[in-house]
N, C-alpha and C. Protein backbone atom coordinates (compact mmCIF):
# COMPACT_ATOMS: atom_id res chain seq x y z
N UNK A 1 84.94 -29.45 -34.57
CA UNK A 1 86.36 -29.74 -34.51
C UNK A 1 86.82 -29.63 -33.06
N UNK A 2 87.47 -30.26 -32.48
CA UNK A 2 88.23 -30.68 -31.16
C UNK A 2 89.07 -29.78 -30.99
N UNK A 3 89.20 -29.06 -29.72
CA UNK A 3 90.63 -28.13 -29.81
C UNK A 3 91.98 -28.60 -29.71
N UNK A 4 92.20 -29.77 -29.12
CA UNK A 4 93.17 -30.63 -29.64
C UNK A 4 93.59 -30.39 -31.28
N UNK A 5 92.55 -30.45 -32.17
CA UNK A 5 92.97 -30.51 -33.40
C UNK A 5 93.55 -28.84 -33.21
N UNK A 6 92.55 -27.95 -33.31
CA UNK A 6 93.30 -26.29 -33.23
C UNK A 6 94.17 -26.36 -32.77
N UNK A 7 94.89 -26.79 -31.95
CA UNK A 7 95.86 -26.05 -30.81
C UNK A 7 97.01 -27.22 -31.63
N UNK A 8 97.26 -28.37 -32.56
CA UNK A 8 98.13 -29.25 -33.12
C UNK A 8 99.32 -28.16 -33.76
N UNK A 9 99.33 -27.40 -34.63
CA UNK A 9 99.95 -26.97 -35.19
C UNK A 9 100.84 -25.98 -34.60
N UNK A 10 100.43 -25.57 -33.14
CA UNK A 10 101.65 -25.12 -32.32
C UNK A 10 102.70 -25.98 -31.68
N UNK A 11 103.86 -25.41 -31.75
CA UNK A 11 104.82 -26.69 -31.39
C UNK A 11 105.90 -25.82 -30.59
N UNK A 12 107.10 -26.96 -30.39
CA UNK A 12 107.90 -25.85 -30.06
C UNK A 12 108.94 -25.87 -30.85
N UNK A 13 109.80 -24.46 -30.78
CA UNK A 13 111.13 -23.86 -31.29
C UNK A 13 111.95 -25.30 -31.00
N UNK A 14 113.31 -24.90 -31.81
CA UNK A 14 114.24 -26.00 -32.05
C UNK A 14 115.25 -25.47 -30.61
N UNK A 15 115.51 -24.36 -30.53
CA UNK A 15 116.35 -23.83 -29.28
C UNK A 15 115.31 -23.45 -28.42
N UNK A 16 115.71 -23.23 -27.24
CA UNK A 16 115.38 -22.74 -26.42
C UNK A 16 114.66 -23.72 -24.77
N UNK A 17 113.94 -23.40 -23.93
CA UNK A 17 113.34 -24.72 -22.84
C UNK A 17 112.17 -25.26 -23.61
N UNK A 18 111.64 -26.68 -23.28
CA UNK A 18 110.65 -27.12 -24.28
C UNK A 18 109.39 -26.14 -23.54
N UNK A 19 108.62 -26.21 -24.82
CA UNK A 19 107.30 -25.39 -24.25
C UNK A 19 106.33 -26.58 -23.65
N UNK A 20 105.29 -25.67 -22.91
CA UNK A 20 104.25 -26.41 -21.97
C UNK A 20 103.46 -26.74 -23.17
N UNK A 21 102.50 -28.01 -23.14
CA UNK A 21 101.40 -28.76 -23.93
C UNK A 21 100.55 -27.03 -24.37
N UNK A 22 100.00 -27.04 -25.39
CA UNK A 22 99.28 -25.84 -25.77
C UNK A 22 97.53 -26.05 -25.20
N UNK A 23 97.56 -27.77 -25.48
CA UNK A 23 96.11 -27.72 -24.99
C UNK A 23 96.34 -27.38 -23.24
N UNK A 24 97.57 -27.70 -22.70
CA UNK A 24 97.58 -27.61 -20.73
C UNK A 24 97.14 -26.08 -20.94
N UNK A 25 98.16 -25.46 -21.59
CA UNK A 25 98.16 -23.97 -21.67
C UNK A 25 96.91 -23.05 -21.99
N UNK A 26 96.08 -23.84 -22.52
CA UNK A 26 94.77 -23.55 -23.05
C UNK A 26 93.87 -23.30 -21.63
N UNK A 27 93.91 -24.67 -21.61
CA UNK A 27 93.10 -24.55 -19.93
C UNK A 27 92.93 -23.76 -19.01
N UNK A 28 94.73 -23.63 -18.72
CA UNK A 28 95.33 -22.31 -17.62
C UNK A 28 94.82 -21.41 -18.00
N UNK A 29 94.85 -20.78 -18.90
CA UNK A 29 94.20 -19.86 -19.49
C UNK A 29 92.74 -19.30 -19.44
N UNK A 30 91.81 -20.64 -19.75
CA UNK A 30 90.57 -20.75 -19.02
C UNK A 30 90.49 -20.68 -17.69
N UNK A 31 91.06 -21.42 -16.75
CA UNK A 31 90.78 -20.86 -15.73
C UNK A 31 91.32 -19.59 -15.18
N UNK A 32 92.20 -19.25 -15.57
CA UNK A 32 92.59 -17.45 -15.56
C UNK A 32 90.98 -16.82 -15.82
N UNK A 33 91.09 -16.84 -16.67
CA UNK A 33 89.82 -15.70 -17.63
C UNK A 33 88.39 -15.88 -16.35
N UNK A 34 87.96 -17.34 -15.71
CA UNK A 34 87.00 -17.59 -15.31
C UNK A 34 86.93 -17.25 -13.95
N UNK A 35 88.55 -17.37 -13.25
CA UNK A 35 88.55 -17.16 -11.55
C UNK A 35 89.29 -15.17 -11.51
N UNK A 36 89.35 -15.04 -13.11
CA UNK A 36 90.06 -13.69 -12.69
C UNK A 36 91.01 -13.42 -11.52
N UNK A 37 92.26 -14.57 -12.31
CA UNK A 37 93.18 -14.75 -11.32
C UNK A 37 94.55 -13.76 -12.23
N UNK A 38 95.55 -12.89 -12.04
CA UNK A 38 96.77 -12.45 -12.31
C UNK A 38 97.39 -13.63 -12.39
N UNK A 39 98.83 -13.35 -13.16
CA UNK A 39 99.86 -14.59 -13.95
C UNK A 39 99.92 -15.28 -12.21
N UNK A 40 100.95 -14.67 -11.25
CA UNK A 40 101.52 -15.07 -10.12
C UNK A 40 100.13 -15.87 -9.47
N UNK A 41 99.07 -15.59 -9.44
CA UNK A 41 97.67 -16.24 -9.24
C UNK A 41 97.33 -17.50 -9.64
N UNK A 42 97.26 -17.55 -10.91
CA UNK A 42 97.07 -18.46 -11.91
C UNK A 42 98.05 -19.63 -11.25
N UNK A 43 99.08 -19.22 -11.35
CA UNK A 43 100.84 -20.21 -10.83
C UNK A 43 100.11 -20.79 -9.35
N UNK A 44 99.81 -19.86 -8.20
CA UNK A 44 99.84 -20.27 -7.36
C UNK A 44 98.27 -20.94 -7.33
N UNK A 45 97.53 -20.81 -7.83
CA UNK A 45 96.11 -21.85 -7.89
C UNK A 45 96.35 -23.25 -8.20
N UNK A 46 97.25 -23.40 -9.44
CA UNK A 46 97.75 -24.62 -9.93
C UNK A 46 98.98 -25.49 -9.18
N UNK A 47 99.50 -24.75 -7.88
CA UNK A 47 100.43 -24.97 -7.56
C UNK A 47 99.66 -25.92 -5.75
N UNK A 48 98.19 -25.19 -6.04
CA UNK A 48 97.72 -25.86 -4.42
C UNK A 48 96.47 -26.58 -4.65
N UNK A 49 96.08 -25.96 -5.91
CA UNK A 49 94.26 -26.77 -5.76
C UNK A 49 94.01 -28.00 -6.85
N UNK A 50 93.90 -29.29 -5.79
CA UNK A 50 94.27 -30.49 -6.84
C UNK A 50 92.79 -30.19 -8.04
N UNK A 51 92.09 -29.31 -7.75
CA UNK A 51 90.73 -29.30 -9.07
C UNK A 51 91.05 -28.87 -10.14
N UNK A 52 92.00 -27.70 -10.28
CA UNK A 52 92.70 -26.99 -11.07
C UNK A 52 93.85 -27.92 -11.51
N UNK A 53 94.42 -28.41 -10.96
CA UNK A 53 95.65 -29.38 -11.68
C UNK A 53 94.99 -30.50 -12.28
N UNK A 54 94.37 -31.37 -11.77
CA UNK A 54 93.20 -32.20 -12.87
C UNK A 54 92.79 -31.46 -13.94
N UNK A 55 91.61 -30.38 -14.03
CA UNK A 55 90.93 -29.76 -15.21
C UNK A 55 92.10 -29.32 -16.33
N UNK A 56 93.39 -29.03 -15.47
CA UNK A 56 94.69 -29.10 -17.12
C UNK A 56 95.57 -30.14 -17.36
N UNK A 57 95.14 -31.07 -16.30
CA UNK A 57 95.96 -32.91 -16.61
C UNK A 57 97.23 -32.40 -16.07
N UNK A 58 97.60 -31.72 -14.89
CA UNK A 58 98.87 -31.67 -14.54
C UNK A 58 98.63 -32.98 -12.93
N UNK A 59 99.88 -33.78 -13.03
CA UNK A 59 99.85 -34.77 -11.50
C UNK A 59 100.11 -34.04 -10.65
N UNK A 60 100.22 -34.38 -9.38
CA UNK A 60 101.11 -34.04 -8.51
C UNK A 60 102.25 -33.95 -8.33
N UNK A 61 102.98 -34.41 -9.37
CA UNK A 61 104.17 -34.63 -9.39
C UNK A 61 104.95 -33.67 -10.10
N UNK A 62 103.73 -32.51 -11.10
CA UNK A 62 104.32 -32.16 -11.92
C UNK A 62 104.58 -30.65 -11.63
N UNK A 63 105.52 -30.11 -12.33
CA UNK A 63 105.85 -28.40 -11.96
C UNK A 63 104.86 -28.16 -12.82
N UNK A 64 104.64 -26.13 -12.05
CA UNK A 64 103.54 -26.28 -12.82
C UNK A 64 103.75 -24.59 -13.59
N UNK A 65 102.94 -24.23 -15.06
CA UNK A 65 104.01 -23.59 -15.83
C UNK A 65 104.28 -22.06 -15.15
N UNK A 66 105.00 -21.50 -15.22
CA UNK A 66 105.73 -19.97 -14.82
C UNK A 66 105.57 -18.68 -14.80
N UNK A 67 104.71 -17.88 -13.99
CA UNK A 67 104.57 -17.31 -14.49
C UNK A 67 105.49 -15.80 -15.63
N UNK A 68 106.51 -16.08 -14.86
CA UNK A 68 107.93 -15.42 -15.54
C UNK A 68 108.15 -15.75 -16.28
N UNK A 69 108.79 -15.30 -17.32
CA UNK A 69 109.64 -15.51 -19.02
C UNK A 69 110.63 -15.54 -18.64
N UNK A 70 111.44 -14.74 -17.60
CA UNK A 70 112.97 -15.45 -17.09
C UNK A 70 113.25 -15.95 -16.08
């Protein structure tokens, strides 16, 4: 089974900011766990290294997700 299919049934809330793709979020995640990077880490890896923004399908163009909740 594809993790695309796993990760389908998360969505987002009716209120609130839309949430990030679960499979992008997946990734970030992977590369967290693999470069043993902290949240603010993670943000700023994805924020400079075009290898890391490819491997979670983010452009150049795109913000990239937060590590803050507010």
């Amino acid at each position: 089974m594809r993790i695309e299919t796993l990760l389908s049934g998360i969505h987002n809330k009716a209120n609130g900011e839309k949430a990030w793709p679960p499979l992008l979020m997946f990734k970030a995640l992977l590369l967290q766990s693999w470069y043993r990077l902290s949240d603010p880490g993670l943000k700023k890896q994805l924020a400079r290294d075009l290898l890391f923004r490819r491997f979670v399908g983010l452009n150049l163009a795109d913000n990239v997700p937060d590590h803050s909740p507010v």
